[in-house]
Protein backbone atom coordinates (compact mmCIF):
# COMPACT_ATOMS: atom_id res chain seq x y z
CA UNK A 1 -3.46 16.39 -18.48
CA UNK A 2 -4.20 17.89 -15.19
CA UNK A 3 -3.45 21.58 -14.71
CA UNK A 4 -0.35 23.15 -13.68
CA UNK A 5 1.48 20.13 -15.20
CA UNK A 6 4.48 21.07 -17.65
CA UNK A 7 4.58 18.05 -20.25
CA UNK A 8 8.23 16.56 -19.88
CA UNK A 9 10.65 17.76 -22.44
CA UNK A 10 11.90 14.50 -23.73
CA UNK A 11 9.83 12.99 -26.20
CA UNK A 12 9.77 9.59 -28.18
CA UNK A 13 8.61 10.01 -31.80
CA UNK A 14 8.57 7.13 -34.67
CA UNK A 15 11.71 6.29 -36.59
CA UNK A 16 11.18 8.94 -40.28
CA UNK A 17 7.77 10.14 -38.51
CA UNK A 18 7.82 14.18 -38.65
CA UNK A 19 6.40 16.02 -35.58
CA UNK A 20 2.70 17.89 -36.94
CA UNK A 21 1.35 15.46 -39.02
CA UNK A 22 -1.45 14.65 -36.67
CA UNK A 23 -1.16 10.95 -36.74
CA UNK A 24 -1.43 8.77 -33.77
CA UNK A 25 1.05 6.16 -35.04
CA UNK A 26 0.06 2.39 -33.83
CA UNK A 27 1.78 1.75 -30.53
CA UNK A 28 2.81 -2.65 -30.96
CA UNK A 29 3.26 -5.02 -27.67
CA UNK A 30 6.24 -5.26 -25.94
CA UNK A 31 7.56 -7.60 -23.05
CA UNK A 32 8.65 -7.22 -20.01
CA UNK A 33 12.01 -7.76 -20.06
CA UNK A 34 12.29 -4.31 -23.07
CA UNK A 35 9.85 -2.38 -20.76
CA UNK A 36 12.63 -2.71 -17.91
CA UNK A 37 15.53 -2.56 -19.81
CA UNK A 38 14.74 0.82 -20.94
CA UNK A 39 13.83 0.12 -24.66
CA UNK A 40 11.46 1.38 -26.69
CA UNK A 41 8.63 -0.45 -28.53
CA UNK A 42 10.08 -2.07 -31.82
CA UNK A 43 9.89 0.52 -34.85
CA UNK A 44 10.65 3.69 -32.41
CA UNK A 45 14.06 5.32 -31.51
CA UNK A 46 15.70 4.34 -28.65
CA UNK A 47 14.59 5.17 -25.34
CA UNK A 48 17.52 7.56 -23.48
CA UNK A 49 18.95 5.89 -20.69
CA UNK A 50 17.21 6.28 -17.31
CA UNK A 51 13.92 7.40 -19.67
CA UNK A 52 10.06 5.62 -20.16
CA UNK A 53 7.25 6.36 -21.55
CA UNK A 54 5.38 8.84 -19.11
CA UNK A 55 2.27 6.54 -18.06
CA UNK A 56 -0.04 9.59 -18.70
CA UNK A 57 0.47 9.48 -22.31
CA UNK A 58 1.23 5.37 -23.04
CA UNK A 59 -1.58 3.84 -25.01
CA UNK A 60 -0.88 0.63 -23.44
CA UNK A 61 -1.76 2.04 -20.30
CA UNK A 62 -5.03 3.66 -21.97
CA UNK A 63 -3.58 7.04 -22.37
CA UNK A 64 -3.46 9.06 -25.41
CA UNK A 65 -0.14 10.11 -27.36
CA UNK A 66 0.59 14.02 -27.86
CA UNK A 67 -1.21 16.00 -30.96
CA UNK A 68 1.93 15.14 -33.13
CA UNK A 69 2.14 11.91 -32.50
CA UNK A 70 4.95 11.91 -30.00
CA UNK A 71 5.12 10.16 -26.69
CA UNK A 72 6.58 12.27 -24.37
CA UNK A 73 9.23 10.55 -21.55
CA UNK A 74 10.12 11.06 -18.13
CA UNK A 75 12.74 10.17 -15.79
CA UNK A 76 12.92 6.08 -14.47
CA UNK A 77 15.04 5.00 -11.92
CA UNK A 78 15.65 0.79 -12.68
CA UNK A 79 12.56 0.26 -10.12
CA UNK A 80 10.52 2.57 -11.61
CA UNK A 81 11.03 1.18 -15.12
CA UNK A 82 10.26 -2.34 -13.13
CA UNK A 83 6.41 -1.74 -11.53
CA UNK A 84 5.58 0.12 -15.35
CA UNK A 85 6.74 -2.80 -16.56
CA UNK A 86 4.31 -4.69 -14.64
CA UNK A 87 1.73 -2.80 -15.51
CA UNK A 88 2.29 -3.69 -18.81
CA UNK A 89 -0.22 -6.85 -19.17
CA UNK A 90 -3.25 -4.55 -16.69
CA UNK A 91 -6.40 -3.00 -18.11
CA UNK A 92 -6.09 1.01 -18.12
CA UNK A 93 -8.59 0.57 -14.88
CA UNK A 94 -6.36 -1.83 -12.50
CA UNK A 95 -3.41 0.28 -13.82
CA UNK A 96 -5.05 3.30 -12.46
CA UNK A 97 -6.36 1.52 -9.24
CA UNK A 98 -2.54 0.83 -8.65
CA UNK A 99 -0.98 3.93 -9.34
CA UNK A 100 -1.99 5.96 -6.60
CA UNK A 101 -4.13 6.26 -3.50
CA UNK A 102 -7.41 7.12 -4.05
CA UNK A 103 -8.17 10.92 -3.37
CA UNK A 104 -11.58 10.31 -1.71
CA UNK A 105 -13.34 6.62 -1.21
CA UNK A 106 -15.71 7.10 -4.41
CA UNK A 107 -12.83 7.74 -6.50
CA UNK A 108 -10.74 4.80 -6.68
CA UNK A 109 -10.40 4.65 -10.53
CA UNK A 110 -9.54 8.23 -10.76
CA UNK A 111 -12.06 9.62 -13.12
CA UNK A 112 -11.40 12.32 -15.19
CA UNK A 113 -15.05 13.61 -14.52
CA UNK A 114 -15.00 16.48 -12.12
CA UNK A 115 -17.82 15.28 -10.29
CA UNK A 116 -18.25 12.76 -7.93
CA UNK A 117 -21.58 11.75 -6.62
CA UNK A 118 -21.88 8.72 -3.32
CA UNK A 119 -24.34 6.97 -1.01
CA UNK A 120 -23.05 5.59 2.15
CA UNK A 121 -25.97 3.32 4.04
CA UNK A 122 -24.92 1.27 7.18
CA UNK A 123 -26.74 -1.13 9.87
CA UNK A 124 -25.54 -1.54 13.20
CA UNK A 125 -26.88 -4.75 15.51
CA UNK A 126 -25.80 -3.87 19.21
CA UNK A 127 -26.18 -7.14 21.77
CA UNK A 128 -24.56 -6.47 25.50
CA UNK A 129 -24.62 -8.76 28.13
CA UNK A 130 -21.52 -7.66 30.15
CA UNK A 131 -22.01 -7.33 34.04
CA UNK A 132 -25.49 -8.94 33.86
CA UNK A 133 -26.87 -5.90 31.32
CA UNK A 134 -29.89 -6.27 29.00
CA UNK A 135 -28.85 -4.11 26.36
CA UNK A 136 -29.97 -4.34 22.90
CA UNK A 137 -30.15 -2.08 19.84
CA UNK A 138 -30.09 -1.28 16.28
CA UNK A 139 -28.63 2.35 14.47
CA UNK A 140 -29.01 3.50 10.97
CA UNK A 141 -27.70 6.01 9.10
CA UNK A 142 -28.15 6.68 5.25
CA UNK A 143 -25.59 9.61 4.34
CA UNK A 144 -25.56 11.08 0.77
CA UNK A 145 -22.98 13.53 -0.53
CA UNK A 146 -21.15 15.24 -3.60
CA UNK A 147 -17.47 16.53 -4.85
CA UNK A 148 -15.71 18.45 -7.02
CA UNK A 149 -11.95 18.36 -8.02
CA UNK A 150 -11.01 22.11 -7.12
CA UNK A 151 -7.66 22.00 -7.75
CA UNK A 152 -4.75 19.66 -9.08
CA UNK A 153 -4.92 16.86 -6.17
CA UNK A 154 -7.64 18.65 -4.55
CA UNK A 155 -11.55 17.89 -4.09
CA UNK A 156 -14.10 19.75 -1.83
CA UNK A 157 -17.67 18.24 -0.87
CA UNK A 158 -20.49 18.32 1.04
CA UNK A 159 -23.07 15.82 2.73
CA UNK A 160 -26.46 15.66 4.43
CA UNK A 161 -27.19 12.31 6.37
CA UNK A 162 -30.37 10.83 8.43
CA UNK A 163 -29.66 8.20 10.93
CA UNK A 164 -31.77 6.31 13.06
CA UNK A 165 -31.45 4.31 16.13
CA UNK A 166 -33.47 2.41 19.01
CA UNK A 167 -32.27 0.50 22.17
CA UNK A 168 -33.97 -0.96 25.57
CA UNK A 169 -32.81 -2.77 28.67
CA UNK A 170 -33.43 -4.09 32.00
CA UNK A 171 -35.94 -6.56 30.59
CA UNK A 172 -37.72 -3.49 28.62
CA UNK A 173 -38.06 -1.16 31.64
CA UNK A 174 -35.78 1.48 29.86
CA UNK A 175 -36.43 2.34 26.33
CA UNK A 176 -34.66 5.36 24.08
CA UNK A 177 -35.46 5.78 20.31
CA UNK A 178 -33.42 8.78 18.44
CA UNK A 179 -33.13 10.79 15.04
CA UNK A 180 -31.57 12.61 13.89
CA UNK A 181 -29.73 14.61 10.47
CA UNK A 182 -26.46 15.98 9.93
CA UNK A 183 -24.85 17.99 7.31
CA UNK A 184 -21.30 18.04 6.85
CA UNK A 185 -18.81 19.49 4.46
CA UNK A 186 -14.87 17.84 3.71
CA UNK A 187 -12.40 18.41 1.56
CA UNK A 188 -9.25 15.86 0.45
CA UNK A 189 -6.08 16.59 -0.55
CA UNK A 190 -3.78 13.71 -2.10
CA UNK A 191 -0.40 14.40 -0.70
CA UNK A 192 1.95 12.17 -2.96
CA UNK A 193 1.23 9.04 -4.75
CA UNK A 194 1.40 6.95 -1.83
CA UNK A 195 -1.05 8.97 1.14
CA UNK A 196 -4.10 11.50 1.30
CA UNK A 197 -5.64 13.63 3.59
CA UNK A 198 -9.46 14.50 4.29
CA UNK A 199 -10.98 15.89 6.68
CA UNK A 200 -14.57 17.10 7.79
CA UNK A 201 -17.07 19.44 9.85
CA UNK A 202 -19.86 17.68 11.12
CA UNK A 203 -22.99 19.16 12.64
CA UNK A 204 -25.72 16.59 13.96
CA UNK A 205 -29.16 17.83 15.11
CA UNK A 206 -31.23 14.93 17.10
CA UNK A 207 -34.61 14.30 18.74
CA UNK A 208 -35.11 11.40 21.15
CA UNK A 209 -37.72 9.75 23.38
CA UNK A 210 -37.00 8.13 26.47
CA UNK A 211 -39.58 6.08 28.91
CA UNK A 212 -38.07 4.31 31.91
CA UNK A 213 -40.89 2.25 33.67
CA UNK A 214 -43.99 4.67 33.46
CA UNK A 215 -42.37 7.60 32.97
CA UNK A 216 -41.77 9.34 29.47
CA UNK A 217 -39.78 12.41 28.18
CA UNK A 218 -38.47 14.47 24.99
CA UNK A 219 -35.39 16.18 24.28
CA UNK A 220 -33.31 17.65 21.41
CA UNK A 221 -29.34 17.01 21.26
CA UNK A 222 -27.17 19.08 18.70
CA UNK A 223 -23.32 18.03 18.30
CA UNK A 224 -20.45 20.37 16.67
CA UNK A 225 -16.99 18.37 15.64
CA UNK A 226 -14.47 17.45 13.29
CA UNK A 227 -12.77 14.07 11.92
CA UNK A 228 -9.49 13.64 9.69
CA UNK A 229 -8.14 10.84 8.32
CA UNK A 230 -4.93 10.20 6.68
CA UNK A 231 -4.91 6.64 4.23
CA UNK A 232 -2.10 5.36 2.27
CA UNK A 233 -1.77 2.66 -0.64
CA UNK A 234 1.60 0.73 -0.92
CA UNK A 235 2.14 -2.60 -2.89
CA UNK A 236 2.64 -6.34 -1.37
CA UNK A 237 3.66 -8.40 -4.51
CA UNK A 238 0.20 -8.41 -6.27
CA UNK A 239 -2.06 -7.15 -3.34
CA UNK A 240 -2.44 -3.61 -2.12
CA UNK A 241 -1.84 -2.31 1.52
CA UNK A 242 -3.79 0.62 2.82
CA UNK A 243 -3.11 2.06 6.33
CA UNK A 244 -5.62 4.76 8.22
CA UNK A 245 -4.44 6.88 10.63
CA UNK A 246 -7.71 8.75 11.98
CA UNK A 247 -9.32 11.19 14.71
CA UNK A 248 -13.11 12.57 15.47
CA UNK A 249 -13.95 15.12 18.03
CA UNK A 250 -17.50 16.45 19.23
CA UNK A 251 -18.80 18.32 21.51
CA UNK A 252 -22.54 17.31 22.01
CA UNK A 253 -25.36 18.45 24.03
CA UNK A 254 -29.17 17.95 25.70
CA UNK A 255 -31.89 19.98 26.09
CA UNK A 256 -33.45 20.28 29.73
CA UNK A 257 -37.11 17.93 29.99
CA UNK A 258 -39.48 16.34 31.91
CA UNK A 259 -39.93 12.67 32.84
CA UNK A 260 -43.69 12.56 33.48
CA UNK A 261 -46.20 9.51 33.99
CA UNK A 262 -48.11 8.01 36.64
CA UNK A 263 -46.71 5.76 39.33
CA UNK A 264 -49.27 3.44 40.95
CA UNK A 265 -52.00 5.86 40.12
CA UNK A 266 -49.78 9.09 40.86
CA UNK A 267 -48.85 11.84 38.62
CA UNK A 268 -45.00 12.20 38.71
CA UNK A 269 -42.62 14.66 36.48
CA UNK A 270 -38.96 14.60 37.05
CA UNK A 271 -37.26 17.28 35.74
CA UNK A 272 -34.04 16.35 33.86
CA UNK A 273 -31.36 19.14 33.34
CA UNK A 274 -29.46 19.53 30.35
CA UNK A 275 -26.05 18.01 29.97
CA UNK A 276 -23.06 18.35 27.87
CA UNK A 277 -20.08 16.24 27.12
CA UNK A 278 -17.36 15.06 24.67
CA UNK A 279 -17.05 12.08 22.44
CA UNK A 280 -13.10 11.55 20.82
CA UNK A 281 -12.04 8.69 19.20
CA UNK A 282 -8.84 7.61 17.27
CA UNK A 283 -8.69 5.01 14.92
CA UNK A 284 -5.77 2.81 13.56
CA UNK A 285 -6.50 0.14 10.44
CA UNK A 286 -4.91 -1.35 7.66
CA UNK A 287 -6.16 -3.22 4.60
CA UNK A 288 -5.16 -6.19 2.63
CA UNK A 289 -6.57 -6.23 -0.42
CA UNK A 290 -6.50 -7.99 -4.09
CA UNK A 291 -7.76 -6.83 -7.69
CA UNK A 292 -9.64 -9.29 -10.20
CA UNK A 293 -10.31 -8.42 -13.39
CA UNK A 294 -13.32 -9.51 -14.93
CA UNK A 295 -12.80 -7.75 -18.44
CA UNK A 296 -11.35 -4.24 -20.11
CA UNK A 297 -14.37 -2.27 -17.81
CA UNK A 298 -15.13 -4.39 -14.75
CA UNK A 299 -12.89 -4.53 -11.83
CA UNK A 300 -13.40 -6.62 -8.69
CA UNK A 301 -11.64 -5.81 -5.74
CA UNK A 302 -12.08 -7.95 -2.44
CA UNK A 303 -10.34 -6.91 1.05
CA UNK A 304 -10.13 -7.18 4.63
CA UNK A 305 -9.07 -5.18 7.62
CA UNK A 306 -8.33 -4.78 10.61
CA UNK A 307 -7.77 -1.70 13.47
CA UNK A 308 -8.14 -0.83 16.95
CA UNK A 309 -10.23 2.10 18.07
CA UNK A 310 -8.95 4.08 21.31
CA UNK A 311 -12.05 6.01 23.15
CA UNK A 312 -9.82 9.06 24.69
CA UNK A 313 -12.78 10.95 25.50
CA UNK A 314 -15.96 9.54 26.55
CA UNK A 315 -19.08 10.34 27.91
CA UNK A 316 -19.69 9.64 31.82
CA UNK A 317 -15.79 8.53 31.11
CA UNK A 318 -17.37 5.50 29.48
CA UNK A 319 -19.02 3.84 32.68
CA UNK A 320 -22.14 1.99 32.87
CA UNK A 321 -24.43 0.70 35.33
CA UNK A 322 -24.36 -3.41 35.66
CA UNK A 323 -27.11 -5.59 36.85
CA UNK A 324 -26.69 -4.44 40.74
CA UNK A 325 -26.96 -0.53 39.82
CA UNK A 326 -23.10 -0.60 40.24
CA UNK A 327 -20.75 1.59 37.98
CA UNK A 328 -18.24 -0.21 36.03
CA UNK A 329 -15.68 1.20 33.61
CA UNK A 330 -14.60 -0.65 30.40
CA UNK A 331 -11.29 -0.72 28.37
CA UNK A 332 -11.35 2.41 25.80
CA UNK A 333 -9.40 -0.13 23.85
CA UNK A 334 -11.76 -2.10 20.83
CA UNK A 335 -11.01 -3.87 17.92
CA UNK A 336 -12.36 -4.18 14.93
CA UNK A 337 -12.51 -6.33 12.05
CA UNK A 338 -13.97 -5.96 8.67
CA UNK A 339 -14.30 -7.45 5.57
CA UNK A 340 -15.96 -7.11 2.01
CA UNK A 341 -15.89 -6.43 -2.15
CA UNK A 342 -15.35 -3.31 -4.01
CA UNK A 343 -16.85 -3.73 -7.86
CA UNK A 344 -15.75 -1.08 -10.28
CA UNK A 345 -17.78 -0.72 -13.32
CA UNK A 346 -15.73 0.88 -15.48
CA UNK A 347 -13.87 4.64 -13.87
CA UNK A 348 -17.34 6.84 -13.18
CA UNK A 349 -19.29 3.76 -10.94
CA UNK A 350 -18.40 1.92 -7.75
CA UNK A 351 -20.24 -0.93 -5.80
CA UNK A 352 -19.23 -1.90 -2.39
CA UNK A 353 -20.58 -4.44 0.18
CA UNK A 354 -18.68 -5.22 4.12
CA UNK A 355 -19.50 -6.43 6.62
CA UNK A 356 -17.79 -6.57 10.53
CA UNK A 357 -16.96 -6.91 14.11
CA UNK A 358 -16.79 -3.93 15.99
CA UNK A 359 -16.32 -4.99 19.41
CA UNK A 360 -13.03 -6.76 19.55
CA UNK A 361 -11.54 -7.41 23.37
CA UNK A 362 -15.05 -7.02 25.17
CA UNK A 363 -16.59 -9.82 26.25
CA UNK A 364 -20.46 -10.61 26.33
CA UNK A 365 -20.47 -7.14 24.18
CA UNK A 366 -21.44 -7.90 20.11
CA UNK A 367 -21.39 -4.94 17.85
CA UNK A 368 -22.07 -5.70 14.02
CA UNK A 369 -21.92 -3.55 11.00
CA UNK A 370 -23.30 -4.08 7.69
CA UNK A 371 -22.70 -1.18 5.07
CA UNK A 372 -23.44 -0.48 0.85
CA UNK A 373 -21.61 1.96 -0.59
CA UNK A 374 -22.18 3.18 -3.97
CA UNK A 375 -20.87 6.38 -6.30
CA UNK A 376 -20.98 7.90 -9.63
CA UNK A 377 -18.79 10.24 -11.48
CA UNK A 378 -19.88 12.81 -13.79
């Protein structure tokens, strides 16, 4: 039972059965329709009216009864009585995949260890073509993290990540390679059983390259900002809708260098002053997703969705140079569109695969993500 929680008074003991004997008595199958109509299982006392079984504490949800044997109730409106009703004929995982939104990503079958470790890798293939550009490039980042439940509904983290990323254009004339760490620490807080809230510091420390024709240079970026993110989990018949409401904010910026090479035999250094500037971005997604089970331990749990980012604040307000050295200015309006598996293996370990679209509503611009996602509780 998680702290600060006051058992409910009612309780449901077996017909002659005396409270401190010890015994767990054997809990039979019941059906639907007696789940909903308020009964109890045959060879118990009658449920009160407007009373079930609190979920926490049912054996046929995988809980445990009380010390004495009891079963303590809680109060069921008719609808209420109807989704535990339903839940009836689930394993104790999907049962606890559908009870509430997930506190943090890693924990979607609530574990009762405190611990929670993850690995987040993802690939990004970049391909732009739009106003006669040559751009291509690739970005990796490998983040790793840990958290612990602080409080009732609460867990605190921390994570380190190293990313990676290299682009060119103008038929290879302008190169830029980058990398980078960051270390940032989040906390989550699961508001009610339907929506959470995390959110995160991030600090990002790079060091890049850049050569344009002959000419090559070094510099050192840092970044300071901040994302939260609030996600929900409602039900659709037998799938599961989440919505994401979600904002990031940095402030980044470069060291001053030099641009130095030769030019038809001639030493040349261009010195490049530092810059700074801001990066916001707000995201809205929902997704559709279904649960398979496989057996009592394995869960599988395929999905897709959808959002739209909005770039509110973007560097050089988002413009780039086309083909003709001429400045244009795109939407700050994307789409995106993912989709993938999540594989439980049992409550402590979780397996996911996606893949997506990032660059919905820009034409001749491809942006594709690939991303493997895997945690632990212990």
């Amino acid at each position: 039972m998680p702290p600060g929680v006051t058992p409910p008074l009612g309780s449901l003991t077996p017909e002659g059965g005396r409270p401190g004997q010890g015994v767990t008595p054997e809990v039979p199958a019941v059906s639907v329709q007696s789940v909903a109509s308020g009964q109890a299982p045959p060879g118990w006392a009658p449920l009160p009216p407007g009373r079930c079984i609190d979920p926490r504490y049912d054996p046929r949800l995988g809980g445990q009864p009380l010390a004495d044997g009891s079963l303590p109730t809680i109060s069921c409106p008719q609808s209420e009585l109807q989704r535990l009703a339903g839940q009836r004929s689930m394993t104790a995982l999907e049962a606890a995949v559908r009870s509430q939104v997930p506190v943090t990503q890693g924990r979607q079958g609530e574990p009762s260890s405190p611990w929670n470790t993850w690995v987040d890798a993802r690939h990004l293939d970049i391909n732009d073509r739009r106003d006669g550009q040559d751009l291509d490039g690739k970005s990796s980042v490998v983040a790793v993290g840990a958290d612990r439940w602080v409080a009732e509904d609460t867990v605190a983290g921390v994570s380190v990540s190293v990313d990676s990323s290299r682009s060119d254009g103008f038929g290879g004339a302008w190169e830029n390679a980058s990398d980078g760490f960051s270390v940032s620490p989040y906390v989550a807080y699961r508001l009610s059983r339907d929506w959470a809230l995390d959110a995160s510091l991030i600090w990002r420390f790079g060091d890049n390259e850049t050569d344009i024709a002959t000419l090559e240079g070094d510099y050192d970026t840092e970044s300071f900002g901040g994302a939260i993110n609030a996600h929900g989990q409602y039900h659709w018949g037998e799938a599961l809708l989440r919505p994401t409401v979600s904002v990031y904010y940095s402030h980044e910026r470069s060291d001053d260098y030099d641009l130095s090479g030769n030019v038809f035999g001639a030493p040349v250094r261009v010195e490049v002053p530092g810059d700074s500037w801001n990066v916001g971005v707000a995201t809205l997604s929902g997704e559709v997703s279904r649960l398979w089970t496989i057996d009592q331990e394995n869960l599988v749990m395929p999905y897709l969705e959808a959002g739209v980012d909005w770039a509110f604040e973007r560097p050089n307000d988002g413009r780039y140079l086309n083909a003709d050295l001429q400045w244009e200015e795109p939407s700050d309006w994307t789409g995106t569109l993912r989709g993938g598996a999540r594989w439980l293996m049992g409550e402590a370990t979780l397996l996911e695969v996606s893949a997506g679209y990032l660059s919905l509503g820009h034409d001749d611009l491809d942006v594709w993500e690939g991303r493997l996602y895997l945690s632990y509780g212990f």
